[in-house]
Protein backbone atom coordinates (compact mmCIF):
# COMPACT_ATOMS: atom_id res chain seq x y z
CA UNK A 1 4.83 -18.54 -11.89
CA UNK A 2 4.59 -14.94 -10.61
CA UNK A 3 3.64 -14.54 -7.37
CA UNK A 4 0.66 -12.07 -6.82
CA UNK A 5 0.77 -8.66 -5.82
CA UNK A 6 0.95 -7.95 -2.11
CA UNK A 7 -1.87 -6.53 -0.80
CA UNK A 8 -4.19 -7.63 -2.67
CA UNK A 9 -6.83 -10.31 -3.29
CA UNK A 10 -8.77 -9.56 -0.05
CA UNK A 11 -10.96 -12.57 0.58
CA UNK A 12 -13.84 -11.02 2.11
CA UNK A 13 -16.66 -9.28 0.54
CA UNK A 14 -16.97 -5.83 1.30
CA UNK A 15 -20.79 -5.81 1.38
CA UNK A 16 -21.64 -2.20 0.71
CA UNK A 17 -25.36 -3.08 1.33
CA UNK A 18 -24.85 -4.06 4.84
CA UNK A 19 -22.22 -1.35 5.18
CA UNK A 20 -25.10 1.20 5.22
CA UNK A 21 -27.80 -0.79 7.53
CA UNK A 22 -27.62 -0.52 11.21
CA UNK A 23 -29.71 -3.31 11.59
CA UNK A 24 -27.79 -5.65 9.59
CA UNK A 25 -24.38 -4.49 10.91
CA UNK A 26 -25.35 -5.01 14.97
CA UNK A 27 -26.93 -8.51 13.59
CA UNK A 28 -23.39 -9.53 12.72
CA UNK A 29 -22.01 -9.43 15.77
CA UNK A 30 -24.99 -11.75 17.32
CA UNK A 31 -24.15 -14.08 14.63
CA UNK A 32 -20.29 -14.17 15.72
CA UNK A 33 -18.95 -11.66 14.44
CA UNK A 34 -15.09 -11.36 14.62
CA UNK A 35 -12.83 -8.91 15.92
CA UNK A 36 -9.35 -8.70 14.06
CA UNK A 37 -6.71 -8.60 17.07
CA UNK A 38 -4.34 -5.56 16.75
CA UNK A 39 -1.60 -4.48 19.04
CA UNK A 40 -2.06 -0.19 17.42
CA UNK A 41 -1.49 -0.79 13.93
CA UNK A 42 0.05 -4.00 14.02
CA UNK A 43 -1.07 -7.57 13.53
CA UNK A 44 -1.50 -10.03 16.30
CA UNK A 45 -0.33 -13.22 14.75
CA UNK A 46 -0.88 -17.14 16.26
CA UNK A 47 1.12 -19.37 13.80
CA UNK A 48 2.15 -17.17 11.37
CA UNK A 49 -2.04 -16.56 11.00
CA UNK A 50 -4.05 -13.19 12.08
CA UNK A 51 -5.75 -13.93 15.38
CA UNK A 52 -9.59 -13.08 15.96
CA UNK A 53 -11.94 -13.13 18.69
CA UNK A 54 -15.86 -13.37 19.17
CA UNK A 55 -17.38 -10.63 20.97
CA UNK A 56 -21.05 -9.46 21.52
CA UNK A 57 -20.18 -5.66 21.03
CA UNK A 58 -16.68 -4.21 20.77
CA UNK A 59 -15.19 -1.50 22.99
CA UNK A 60 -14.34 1.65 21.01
CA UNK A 61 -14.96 2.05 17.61
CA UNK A 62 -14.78 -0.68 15.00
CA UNK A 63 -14.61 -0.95 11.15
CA UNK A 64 -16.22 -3.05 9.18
CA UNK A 65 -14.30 -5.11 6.69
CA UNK A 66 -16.89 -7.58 5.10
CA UNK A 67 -17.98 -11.11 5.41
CA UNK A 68 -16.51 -14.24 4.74
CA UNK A 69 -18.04 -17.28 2.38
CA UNK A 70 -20.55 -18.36 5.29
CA UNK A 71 -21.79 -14.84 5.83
CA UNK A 72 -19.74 -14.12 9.06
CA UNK A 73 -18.96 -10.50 9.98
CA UNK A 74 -14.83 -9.52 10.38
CA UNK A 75 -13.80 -6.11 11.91
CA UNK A 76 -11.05 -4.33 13.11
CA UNK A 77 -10.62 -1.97 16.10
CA UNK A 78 -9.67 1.53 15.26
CA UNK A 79 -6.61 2.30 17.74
CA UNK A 80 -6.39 5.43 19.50
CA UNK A 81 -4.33 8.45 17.83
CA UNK A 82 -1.27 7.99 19.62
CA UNK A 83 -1.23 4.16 17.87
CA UNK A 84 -1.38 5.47 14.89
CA UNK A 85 1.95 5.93 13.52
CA UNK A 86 2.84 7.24 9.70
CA UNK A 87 6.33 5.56 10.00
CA UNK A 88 7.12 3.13 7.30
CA UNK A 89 7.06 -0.79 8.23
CA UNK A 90 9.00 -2.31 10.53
CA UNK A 91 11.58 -5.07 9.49
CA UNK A 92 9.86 -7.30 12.21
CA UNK A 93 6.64 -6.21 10.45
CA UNK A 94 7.82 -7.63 6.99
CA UNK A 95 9.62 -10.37 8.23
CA UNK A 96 5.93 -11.84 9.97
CA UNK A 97 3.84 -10.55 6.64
CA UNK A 98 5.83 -13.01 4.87
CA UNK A 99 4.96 -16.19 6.42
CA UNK A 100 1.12 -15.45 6.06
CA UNK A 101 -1.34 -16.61 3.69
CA UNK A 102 -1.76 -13.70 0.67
CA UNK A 103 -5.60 -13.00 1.48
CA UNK A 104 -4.95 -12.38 5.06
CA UNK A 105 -2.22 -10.40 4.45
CA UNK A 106 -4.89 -8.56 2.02
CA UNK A 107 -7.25 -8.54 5.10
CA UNK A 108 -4.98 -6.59 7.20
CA UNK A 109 -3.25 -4.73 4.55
CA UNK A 110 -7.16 -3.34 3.87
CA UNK A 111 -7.31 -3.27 7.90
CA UNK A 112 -4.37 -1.01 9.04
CA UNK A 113 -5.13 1.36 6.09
CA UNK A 114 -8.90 1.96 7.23
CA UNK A 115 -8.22 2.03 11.18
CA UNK A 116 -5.24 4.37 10.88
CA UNK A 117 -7.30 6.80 8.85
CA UNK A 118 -10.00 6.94 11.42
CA UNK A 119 -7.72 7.16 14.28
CA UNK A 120 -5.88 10.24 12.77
CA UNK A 121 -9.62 11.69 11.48
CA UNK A 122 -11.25 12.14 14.55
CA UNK A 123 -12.11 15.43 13.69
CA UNK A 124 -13.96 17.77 11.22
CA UNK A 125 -11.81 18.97 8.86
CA UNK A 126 -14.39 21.80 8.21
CA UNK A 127 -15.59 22.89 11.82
CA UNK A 128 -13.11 21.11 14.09
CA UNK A 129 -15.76 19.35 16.03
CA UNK A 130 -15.46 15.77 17.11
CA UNK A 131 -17.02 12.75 14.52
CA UNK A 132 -18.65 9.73 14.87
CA UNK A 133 -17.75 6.51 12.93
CA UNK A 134 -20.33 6.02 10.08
CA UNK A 135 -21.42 3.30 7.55
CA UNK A 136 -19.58 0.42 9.09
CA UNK A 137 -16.78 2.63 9.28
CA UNK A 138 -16.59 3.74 5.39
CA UNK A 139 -17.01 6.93 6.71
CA UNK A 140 -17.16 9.38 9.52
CA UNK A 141 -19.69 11.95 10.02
CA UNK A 142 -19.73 15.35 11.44
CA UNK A 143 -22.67 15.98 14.03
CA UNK A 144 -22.10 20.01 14.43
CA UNK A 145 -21.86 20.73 11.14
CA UNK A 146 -23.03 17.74 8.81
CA UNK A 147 -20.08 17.18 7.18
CA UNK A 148 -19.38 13.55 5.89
CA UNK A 149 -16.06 12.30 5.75
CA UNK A 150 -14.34 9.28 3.43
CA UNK A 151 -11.47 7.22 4.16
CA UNK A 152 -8.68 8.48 1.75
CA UNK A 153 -6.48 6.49 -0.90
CA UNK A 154 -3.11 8.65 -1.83
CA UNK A 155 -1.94 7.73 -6.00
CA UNK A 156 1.39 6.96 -6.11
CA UNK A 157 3.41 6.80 -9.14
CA UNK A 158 5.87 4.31 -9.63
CA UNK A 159 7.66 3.74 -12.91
CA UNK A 160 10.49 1.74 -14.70
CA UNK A 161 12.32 3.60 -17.37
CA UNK A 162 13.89 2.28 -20.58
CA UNK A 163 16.75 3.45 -23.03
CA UNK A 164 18.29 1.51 -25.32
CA UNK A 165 17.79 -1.93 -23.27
CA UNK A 166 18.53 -0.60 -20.19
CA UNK A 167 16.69 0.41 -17.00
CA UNK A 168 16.91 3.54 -14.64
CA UNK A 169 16.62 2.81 -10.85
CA UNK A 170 17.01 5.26 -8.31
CA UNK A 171 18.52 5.01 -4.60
CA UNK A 172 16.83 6.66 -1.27
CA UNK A 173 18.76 7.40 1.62
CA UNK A 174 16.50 5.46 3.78
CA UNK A 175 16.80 2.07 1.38
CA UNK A 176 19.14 -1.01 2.67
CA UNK A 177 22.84 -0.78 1.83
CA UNK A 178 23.07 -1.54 -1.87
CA UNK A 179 19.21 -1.15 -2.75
CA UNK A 180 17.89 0.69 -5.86
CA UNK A 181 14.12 0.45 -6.95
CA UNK A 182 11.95 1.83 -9.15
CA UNK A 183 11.05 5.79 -9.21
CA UNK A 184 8.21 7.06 -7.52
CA UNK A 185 5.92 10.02 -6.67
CA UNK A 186 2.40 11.33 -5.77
CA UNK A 187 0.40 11.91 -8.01
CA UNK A 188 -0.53 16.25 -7.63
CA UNK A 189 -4.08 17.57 -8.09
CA UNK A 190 -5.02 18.21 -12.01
CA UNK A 191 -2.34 15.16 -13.15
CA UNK A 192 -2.87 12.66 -15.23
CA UNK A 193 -1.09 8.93 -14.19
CA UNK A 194 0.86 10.09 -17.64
CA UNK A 195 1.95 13.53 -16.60
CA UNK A 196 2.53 12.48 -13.47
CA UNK A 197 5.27 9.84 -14.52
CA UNK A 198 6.56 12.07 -16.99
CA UNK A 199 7.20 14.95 -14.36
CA UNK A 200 8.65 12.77 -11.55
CA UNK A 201 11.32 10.97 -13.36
CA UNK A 202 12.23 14.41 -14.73
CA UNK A 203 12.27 16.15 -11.44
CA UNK A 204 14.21 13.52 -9.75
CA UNK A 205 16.57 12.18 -12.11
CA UNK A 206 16.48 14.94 -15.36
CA UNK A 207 15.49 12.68 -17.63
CA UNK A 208 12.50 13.59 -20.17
CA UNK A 209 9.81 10.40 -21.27
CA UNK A 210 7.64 9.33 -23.83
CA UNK A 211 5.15 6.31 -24.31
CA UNK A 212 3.63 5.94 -20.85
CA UNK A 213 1.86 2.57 -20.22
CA UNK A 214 0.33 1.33 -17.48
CA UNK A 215 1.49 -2.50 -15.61
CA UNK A 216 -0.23 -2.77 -12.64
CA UNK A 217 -1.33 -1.50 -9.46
CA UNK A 218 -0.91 -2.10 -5.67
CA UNK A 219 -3.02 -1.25 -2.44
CA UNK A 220 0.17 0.06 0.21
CA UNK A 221 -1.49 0.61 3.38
CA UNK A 222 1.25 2.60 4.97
CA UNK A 223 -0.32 4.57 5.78
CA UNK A 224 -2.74 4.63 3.01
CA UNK A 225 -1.81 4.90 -0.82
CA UNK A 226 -2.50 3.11 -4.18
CA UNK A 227 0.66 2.15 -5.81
CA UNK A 228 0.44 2.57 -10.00
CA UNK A 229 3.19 1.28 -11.52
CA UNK A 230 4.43 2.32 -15.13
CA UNK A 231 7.24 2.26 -17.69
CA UNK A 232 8.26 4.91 -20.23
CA UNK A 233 10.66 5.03 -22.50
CA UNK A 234 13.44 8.14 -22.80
CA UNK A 235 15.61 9.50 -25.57
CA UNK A 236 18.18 10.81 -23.87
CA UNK A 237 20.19 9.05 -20.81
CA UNK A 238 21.41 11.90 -19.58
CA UNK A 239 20.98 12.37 -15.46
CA UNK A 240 20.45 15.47 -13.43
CA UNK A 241 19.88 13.66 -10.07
CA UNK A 242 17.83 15.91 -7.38
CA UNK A 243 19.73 14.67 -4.44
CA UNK A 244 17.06 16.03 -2.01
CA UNK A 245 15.05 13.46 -3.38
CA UNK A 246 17.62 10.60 -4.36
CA UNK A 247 20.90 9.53 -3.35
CA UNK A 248 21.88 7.92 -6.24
CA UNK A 249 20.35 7.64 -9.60
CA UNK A 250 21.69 5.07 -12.89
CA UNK A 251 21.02 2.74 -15.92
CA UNK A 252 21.21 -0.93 -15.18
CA UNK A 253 21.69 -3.43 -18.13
CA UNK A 254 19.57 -6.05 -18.48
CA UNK A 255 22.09 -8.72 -17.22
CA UNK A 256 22.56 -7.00 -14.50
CA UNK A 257 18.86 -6.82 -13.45
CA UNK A 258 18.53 -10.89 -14.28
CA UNK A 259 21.47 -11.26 -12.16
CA UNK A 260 19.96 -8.86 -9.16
CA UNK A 261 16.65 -10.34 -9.52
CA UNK A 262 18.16 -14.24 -8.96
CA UNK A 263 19.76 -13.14 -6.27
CA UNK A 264 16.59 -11.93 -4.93
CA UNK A 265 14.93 -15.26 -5.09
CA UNK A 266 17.48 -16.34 -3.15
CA UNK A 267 17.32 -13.72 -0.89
CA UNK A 268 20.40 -12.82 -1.57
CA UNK A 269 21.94 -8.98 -2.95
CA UNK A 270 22.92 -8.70 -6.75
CA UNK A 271 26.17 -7.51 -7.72
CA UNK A 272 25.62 -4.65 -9.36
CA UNK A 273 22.20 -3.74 -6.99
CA UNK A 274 20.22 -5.05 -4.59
CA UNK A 275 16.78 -5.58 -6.33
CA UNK A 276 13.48 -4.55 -4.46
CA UNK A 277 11.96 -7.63 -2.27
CA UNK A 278 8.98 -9.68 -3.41
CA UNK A 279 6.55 -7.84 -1.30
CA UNK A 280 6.53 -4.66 -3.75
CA UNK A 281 5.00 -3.67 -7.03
CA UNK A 282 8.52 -2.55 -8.13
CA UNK A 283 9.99 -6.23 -7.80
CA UNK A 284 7.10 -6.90 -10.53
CA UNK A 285 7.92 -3.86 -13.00
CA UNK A 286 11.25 -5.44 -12.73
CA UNK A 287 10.39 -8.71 -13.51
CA UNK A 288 7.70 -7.00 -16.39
CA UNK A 289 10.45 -5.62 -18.16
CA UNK A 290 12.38 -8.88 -18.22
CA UNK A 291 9.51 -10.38 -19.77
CA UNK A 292 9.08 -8.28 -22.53
């Protein structure tokens, strides 16, 4: 059975109701509300489990991020801006994420995204003046000016490609020794998830696309994008690799993918490649493909 997708499956309900009542959101934290423990951005972890305290009030601001089956408030601090790093994960990060249970790791994966954005938002991006947390946190507003501000989601595009029964990966310079994953770009303003497949894997590897579908989609809270994974087909396996993007760029047969992914589960490196770990969407367009 395939595991689920990282990130998601977030226990708690977001209550958007209670989000925008005062009232309702001060009641929580009579009732017990719970305060997510964070060291910045990072989890404090008891057991391989989040940690969270009861407090009357927090100190600083705090973000709402819904209620649990018997109605109990969580939240999460919102670190100050020097906390707030853009870096990506830490191995020690990854290496604690994987002994958790998949809804907390949805809980904080929902957590760091939220509190990062307000700590690097704490002012108008309009008049410069200073803002004040909002609706539980789901948004910040702009006393000098009026200006109401939204925690922001970046689209990524991420995207298998096929020819003739075998797939294109690509290589960053920042990868582990031997690692090649899936393509993958922002999405620009005015693109389509299409166009925006179509032009990445064509900027970064020369390589033109057709047939565009859709497999599935992951929250990546570092700091703050949606991951939307898709495979295309191309005509013509020729490569043009933009080495300011990639180091390396090739077609994979498909035993060679079955034989990286095993490894994988093993947590081992493939022969030909070391396939993407478990924790990313790209380990599941992999196994898609295989699939089909």
């Amino acid at each position: 059975m395939r595991p689920p997708i990282t990130f998601t499956g977030n226990p708690l309900d977001r209550a958007d109701a209670v989000r925008s009542d005062p009232a309702r959101l001060a009641a929580l934290w009579v009732r017990g509300g719970r305060l997510l423990q964070m060291e910045g951005l990072e989890p404090s972890l008891a057991s391989g489990a989040l940690v969270w305290s009861e407090v009357a009030a927090p100190e600083g601001e705090a973000v709402f991020l819904g209620l649990d089956e018997a109605g109990i408030g969580h939240f999460a601090p919102v670190p100050s801006p020097d906390q707030a790093s853009t870096a990506p994960p830490s191995f020690n990060l990854w290496q604690a994420l994987n002994g958790m249970d998949d809804g907390e790791i949805a809980i904080y994966g929902a957590a760091r995204a939220l509190v990062g954005w307000h700590a690097r938002h704490r002012f108008c991006a309009r008049c410069g003046a200073g803002t004040v947390l909002a609706k539980g946190g789901w948004q910040r507003d702009c006393e000098a000016c009026g200006a109401q501000h939204f925690p922001r989601t970046d689209p990524v595009v991420i995207m298998s490609v096929e020819h003739e029964g075998r797939l294109l990966l690509g290589r960053q310079p920042r990868f582990p020794p031997h690692r090649y994953s899936a393509l993958a770009g922002f999405i620009e303003p005015g693109e389509s998830i299409e166009e925006a497949v179509a032009r990445e894997i064509y900027e970064e590897a020369g390589v033109k696309v057709r047939d565009v579908r859709y497999v599935a989609s992951q929250p990546w809270p570092f700091p703050s994008s949606l991951m939307i994974a898709a495979h295309a087909f191309a005509d013509d396996p020729a490569l043009t690799v933009d080495h300011s993007e990639l180091e390396d760029a090739r077609w994979f047969t498909r035993e060679e993918v079955v034989e990286a992914m095993t490894a994988r589960d093993r947590g081992e490196d493939g022969v030909a490649f070391s396939a993407p770990s478990r924790t990313a969407v790209a380990w599941h367009l992999l196994a898609d493909w295989l699939e089909d």
